[in-house]
PDB file of N, CA and C in Angstrom:
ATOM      1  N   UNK A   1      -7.533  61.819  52.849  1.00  0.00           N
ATOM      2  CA  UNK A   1      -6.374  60.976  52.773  1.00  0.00           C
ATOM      3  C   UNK A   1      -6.384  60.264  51.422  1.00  0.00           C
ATOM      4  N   UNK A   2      -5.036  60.320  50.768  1.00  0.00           N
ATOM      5  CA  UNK A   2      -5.234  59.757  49.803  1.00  0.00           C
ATOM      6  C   UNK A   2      -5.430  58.234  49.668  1.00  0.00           C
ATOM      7  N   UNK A   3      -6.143  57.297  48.384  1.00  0.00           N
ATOM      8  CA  UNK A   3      -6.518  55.933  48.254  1.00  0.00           C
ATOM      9  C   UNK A   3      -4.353  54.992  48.430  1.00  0.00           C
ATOM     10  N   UNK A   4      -4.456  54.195  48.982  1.00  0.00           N
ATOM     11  CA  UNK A   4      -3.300  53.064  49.419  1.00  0.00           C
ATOM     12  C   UNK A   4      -2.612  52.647  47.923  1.00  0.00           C
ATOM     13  N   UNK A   5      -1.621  52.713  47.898  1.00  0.00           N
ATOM     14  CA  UNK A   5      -1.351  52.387  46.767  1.00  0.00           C
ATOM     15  C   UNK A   5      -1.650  50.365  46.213  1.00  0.00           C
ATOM     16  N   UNK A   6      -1.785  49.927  45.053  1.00  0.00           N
ATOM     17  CA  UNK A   6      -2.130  48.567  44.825  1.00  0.00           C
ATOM     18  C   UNK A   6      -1.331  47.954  45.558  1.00  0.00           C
ATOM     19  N   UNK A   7      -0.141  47.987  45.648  1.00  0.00           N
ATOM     20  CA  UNK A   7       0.927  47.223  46.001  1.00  0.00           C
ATOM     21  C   UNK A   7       0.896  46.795  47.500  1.00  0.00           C
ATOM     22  N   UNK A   8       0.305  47.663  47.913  1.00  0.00           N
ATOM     23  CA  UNK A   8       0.959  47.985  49.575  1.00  0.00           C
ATOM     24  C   UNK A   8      -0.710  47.348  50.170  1.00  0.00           C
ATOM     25  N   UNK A   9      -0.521  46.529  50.913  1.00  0.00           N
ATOM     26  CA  UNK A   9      -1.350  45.862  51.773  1.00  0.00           C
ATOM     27  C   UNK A   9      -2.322  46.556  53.012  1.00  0.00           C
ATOM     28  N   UNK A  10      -3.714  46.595  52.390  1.00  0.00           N
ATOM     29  CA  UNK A  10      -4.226  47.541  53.863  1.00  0.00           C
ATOM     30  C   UNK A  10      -4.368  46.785  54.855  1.00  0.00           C
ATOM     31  N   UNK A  11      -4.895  47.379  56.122  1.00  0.00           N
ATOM     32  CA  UNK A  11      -4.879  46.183  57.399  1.00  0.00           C
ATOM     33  C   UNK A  11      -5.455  45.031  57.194  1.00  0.00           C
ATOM     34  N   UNK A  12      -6.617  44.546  56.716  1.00  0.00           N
ATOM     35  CA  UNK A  12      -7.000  43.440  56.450  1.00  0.00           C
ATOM     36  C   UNK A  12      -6.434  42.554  56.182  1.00  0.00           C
ATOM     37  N   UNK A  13      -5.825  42.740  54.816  1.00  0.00           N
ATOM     38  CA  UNK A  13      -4.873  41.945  54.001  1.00  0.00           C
ATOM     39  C   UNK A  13      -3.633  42.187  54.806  1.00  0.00           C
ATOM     40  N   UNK A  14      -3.185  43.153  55.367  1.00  0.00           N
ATOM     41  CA  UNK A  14      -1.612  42.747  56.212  1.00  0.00           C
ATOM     42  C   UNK A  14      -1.868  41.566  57.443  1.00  0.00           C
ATOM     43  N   UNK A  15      -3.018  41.576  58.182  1.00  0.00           N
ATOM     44  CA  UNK A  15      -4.014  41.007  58.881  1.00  0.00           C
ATOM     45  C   UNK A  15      -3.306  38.992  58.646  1.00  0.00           C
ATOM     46  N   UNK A  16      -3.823  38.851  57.693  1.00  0.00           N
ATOM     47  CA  UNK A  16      -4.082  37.793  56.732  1.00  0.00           C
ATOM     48  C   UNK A  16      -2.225  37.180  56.975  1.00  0.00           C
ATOM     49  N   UNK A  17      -1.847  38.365  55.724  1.00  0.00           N
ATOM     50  CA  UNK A  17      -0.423  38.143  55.698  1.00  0.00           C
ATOM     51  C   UNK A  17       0.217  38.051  56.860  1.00  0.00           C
ATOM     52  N   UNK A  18       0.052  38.469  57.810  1.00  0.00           N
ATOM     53  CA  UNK A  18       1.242  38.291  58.718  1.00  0.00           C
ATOM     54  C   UNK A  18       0.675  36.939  59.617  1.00  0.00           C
ATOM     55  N   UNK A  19      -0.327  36.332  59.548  1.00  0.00           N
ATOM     56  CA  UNK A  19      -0.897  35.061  59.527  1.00  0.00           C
ATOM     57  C   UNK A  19      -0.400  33.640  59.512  1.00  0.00           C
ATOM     58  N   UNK A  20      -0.376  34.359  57.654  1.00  0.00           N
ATOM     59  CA  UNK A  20       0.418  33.302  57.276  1.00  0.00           C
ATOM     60  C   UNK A  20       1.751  33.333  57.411  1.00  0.00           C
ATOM     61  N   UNK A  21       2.236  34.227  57.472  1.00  0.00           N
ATOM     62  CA  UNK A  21       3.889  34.257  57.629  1.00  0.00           C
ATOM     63  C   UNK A  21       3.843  33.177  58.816  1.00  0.00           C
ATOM     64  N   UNK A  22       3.238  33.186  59.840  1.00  0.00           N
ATOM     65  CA  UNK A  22       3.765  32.267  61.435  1.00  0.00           C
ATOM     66  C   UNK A  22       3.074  30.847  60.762  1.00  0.00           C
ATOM     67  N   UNK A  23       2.745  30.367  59.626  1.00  0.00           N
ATOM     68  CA  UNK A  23       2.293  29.061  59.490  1.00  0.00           C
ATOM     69  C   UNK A  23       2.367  28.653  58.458  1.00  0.00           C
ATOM     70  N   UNK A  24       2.653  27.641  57.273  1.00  0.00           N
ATOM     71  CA  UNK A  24       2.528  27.186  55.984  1.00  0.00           C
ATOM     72  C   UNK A  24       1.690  27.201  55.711  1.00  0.00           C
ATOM     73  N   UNK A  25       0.369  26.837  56.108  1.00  0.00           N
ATOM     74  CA  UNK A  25      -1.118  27.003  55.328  1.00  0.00           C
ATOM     75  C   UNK A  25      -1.800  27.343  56.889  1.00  0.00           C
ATOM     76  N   UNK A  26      -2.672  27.887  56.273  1.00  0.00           N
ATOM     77  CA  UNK A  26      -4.115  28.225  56.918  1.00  0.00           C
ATOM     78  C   UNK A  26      -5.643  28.280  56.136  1.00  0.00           C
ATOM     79  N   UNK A  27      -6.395  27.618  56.741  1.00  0.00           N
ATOM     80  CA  UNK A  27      -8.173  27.602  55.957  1.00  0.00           C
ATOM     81  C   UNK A  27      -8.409  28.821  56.517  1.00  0.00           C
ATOM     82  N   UNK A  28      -9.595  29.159  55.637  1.00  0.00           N
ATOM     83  CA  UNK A  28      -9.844  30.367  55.124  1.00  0.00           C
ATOM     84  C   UNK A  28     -10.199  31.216  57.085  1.00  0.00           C
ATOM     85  N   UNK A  29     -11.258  30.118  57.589  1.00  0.00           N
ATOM     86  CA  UNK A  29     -11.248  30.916  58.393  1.00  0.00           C
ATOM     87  C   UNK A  29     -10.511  30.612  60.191  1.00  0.00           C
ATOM     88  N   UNK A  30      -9.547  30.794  59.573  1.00  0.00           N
ATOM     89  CA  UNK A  30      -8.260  31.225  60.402  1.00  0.00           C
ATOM     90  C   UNK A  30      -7.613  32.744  59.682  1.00  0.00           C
ATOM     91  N   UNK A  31      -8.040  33.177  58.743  1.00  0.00           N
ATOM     92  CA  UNK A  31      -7.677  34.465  58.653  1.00  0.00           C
ATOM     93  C   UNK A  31      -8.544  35.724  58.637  1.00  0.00           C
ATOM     94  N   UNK A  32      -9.788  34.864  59.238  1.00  0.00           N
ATOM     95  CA  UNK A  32     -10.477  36.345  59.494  1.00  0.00           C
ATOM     96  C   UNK A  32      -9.660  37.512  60.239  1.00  0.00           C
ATOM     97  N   UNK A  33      -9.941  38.723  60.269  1.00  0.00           N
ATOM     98  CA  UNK A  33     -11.478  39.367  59.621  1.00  0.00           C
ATOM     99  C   UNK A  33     -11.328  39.370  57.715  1.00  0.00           C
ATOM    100  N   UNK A  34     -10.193  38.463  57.273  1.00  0.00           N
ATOM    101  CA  UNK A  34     -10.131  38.898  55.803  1.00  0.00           C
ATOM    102  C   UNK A  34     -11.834  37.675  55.604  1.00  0.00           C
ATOM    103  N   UNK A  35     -12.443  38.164  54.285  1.00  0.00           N
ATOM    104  CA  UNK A  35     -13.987  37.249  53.997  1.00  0.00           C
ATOM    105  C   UNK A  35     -12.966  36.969  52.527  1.00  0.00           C
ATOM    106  N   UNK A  36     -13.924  36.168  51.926  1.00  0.00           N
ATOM    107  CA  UNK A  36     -13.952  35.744  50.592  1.00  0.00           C
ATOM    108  C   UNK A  36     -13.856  36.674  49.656  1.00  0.00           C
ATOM    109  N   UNK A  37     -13.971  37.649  49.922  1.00  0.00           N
ATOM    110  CA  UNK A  37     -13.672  38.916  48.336  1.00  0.00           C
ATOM    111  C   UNK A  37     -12.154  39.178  49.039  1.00  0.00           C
ATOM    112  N   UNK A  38     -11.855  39.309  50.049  1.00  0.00           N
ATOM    113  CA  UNK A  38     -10.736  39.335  50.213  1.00  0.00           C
ATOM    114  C   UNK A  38      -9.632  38.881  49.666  1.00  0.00           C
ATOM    115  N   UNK A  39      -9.542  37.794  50.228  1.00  0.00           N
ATOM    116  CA  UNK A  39      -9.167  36.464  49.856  1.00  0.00           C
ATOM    117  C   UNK A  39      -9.192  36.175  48.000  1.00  0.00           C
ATOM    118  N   UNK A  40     -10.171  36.467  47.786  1.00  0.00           N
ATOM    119  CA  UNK A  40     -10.023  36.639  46.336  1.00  0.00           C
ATOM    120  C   UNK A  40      -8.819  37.357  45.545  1.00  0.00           C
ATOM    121  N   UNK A  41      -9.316  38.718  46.136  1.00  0.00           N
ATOM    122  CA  UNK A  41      -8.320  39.539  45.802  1.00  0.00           C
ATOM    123  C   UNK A  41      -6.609  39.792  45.948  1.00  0.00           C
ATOM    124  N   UNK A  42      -6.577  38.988  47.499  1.00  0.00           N
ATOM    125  CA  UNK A  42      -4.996  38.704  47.758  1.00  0.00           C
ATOM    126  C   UNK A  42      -4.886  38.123  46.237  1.00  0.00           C
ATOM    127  N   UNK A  43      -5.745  36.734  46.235  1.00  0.00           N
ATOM    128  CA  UNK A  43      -5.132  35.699  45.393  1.00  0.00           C
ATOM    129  C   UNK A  43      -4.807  36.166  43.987  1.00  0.00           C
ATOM    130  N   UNK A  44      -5.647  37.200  43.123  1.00  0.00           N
ATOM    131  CA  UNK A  44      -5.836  38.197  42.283  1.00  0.00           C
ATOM    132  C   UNK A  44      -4.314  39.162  42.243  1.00  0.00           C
ATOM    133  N   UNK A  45      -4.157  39.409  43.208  1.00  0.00           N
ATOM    134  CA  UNK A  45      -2.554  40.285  43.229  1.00  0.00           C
ATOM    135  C   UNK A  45      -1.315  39.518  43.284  1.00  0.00           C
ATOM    136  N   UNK A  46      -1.938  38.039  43.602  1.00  0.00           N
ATOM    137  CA  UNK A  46      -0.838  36.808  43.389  1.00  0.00           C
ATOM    138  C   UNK A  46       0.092  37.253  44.759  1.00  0.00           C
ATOM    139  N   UNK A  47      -0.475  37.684  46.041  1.00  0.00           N
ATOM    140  CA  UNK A  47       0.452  37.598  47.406  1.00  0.00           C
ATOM    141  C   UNK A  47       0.272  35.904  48.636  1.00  0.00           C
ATOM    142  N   UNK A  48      -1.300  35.547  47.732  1.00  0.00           N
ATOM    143  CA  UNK A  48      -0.961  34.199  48.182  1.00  0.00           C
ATOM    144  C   UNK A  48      -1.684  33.300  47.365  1.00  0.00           C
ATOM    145  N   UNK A  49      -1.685  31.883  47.645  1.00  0.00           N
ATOM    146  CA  UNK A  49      -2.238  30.823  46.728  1.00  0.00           C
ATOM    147  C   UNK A  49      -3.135  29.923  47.379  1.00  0.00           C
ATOM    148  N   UNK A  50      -3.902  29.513  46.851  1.00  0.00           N
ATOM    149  CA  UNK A  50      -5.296  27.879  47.653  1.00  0.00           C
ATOM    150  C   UNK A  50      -4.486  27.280  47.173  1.00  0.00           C
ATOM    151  N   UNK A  51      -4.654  26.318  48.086  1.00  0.00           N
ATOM    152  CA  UNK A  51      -3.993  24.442  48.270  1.00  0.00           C
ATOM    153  C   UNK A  51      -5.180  23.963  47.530  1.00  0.00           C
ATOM    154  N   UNK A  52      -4.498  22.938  46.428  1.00  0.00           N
ATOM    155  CA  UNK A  52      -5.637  21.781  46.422  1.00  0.00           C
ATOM    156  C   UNK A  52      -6.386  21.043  47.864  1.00  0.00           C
ATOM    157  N   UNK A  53      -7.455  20.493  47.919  1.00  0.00           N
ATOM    158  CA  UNK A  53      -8.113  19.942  49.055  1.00  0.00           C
ATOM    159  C   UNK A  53      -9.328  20.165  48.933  1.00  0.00           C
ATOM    160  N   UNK A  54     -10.018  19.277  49.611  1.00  0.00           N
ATOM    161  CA  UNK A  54     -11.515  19.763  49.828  1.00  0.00           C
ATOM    162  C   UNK A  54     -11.948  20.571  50.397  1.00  0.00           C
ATOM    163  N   UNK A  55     -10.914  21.027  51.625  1.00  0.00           N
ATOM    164  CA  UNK A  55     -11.233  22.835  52.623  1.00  0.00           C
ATOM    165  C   UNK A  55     -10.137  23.483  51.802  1.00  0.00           C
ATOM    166  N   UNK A  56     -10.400  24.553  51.436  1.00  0.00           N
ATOM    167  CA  UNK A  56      -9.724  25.550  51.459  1.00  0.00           C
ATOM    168  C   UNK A  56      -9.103  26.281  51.968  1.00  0.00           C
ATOM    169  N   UNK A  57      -7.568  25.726  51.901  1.00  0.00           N
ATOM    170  CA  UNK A  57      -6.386  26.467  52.414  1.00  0.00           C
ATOM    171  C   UNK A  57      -5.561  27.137  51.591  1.00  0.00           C
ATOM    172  N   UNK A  58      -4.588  28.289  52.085  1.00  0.00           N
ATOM    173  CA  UNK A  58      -3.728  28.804  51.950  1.00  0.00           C
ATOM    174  C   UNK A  58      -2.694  29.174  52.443  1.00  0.00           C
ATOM    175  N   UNK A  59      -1.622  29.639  51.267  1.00  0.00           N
ATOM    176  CA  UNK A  59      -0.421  29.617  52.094  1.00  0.00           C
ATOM    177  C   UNK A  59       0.184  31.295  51.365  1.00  0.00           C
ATOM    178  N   UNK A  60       1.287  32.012  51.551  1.00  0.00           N
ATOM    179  CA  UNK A  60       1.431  33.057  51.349  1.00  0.00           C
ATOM    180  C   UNK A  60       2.926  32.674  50.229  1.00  0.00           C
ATOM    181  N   UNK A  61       2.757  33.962  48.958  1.00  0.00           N
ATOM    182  CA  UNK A  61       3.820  34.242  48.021  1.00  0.00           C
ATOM    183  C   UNK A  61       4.618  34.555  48.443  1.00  0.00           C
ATOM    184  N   UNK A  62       5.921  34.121  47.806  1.00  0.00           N
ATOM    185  CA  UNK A  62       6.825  35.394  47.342  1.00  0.00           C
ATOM    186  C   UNK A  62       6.778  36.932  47.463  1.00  0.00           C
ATOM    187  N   UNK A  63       5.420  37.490  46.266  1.00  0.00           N
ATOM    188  CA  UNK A  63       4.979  38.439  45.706  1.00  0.00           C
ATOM    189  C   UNK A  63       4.603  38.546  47.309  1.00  0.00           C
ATOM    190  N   UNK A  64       3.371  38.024  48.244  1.00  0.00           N
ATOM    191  CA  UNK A  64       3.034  38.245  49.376  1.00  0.00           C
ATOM    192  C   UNK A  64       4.066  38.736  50.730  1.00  0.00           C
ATOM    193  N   UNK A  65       5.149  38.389  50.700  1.00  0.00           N
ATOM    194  CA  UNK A  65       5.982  38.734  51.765  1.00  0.00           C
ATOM    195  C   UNK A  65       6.575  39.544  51.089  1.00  0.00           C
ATOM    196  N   UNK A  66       6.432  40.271  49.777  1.00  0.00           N
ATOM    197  CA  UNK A  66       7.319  41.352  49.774  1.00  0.00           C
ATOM    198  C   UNK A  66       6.615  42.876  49.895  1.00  0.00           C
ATOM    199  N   UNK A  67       5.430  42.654  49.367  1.00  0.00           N
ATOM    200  CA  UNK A  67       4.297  43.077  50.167  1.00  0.00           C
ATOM    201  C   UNK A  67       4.104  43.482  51.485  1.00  0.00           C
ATOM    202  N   UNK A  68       4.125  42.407  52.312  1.00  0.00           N
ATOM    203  CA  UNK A  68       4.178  42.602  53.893  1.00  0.00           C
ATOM    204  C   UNK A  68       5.522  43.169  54.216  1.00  0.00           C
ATOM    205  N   UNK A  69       6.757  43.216  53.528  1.00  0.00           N
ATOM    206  CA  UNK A  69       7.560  44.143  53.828  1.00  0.00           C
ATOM    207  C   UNK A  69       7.772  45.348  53.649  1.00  0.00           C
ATOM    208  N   UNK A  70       7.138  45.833  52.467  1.00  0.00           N
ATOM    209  CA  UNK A  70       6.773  46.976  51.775  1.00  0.00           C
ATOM    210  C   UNK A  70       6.835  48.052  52.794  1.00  0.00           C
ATOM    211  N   UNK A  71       7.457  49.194  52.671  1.00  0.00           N
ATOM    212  CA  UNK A  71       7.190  50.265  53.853  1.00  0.00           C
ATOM    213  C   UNK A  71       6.311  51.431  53.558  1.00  0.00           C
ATOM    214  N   UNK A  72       5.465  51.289  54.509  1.00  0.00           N
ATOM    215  CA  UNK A  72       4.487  52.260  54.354  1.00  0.00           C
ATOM    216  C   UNK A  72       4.177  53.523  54.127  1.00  0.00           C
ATOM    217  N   UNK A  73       4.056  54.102  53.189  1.00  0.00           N
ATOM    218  CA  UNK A  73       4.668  55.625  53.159  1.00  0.00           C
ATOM    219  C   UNK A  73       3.464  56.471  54.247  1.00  0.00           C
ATOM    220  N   UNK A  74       4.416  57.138  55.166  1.00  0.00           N
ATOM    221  CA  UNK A  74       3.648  57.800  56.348  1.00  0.00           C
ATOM    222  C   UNK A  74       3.478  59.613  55.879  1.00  0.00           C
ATOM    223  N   UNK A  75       2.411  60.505  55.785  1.00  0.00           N
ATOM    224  CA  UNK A  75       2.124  61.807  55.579  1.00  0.00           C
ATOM    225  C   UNK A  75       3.560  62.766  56.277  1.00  0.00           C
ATOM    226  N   UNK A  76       3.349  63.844  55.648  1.00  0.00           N
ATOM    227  CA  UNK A  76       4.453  64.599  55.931  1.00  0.00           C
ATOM    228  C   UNK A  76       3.063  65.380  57.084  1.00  0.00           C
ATOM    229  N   UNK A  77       4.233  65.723  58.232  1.00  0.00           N
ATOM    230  CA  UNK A  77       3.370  66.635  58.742  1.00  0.00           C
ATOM    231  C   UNK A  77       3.762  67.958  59.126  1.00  0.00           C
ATOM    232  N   UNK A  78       3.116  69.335  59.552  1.00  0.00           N
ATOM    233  CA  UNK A  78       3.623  70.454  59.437  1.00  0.00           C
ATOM    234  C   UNK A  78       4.855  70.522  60.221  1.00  0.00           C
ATOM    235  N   UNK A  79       4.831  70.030  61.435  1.00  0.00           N
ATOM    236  CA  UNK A  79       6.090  69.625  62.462  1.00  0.00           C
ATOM    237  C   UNK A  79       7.199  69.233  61.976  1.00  0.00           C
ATOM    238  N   UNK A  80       7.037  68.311  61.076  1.00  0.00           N
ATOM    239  CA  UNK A  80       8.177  67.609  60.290  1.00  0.00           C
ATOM    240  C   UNK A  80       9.157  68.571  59.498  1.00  0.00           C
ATOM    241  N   UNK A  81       8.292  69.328  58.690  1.00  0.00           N
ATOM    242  CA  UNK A  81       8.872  70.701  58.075  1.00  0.00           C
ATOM    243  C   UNK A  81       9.500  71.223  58.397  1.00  0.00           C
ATOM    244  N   UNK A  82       9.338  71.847  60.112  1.00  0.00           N
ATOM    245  CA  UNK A  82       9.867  73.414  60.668  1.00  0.00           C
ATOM    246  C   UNK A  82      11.187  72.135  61.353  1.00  0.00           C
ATOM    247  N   UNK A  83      12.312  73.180  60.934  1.00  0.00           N
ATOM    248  CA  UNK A  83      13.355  72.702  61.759  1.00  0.00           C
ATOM    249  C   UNK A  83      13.717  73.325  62.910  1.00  0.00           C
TER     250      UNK A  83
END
């Protein structure tokens, strides 16, 4: 199978995202199973942002919900072909 494209959110990170979509912020661990490299990396693709504070919270982008809307491109399969 081929590697997910950058853009498009694997379960983890959709995980996360659709998270935050039902809340304005969430600390970190309210979005497990995403960990800290995770989380990094959302923040790295700019789909969400840390709150100032002493716990570390977040809340989800712009860039992030368009992301989580993104449609998933699904495999062609031989079935699909034969009419």
């Amino acid at each position: 199978m081929p590697a997910r494209a950058p853009h498009l959110p694997h379960y983890i990170e959709r995980t996360a995202l659709q998270k935050l979509c039902a809340a304005p912020e969430l600390p970190a661990t309210h979005l497990l199973p995403a960990g800290q490299k995770t989380l990094a990396n959302m923040i790295q693709k700019g789909w969400i942002e840390s709150t100032p504070g002493s716990m570390a919270r977040y809340r989800i982008t712009p860039q992030g919900e368009t992301a989580l809307k993104a449609e998933i491109p699904m495999p062609r399969t031989t079935q699909a072909r034969v009419r």
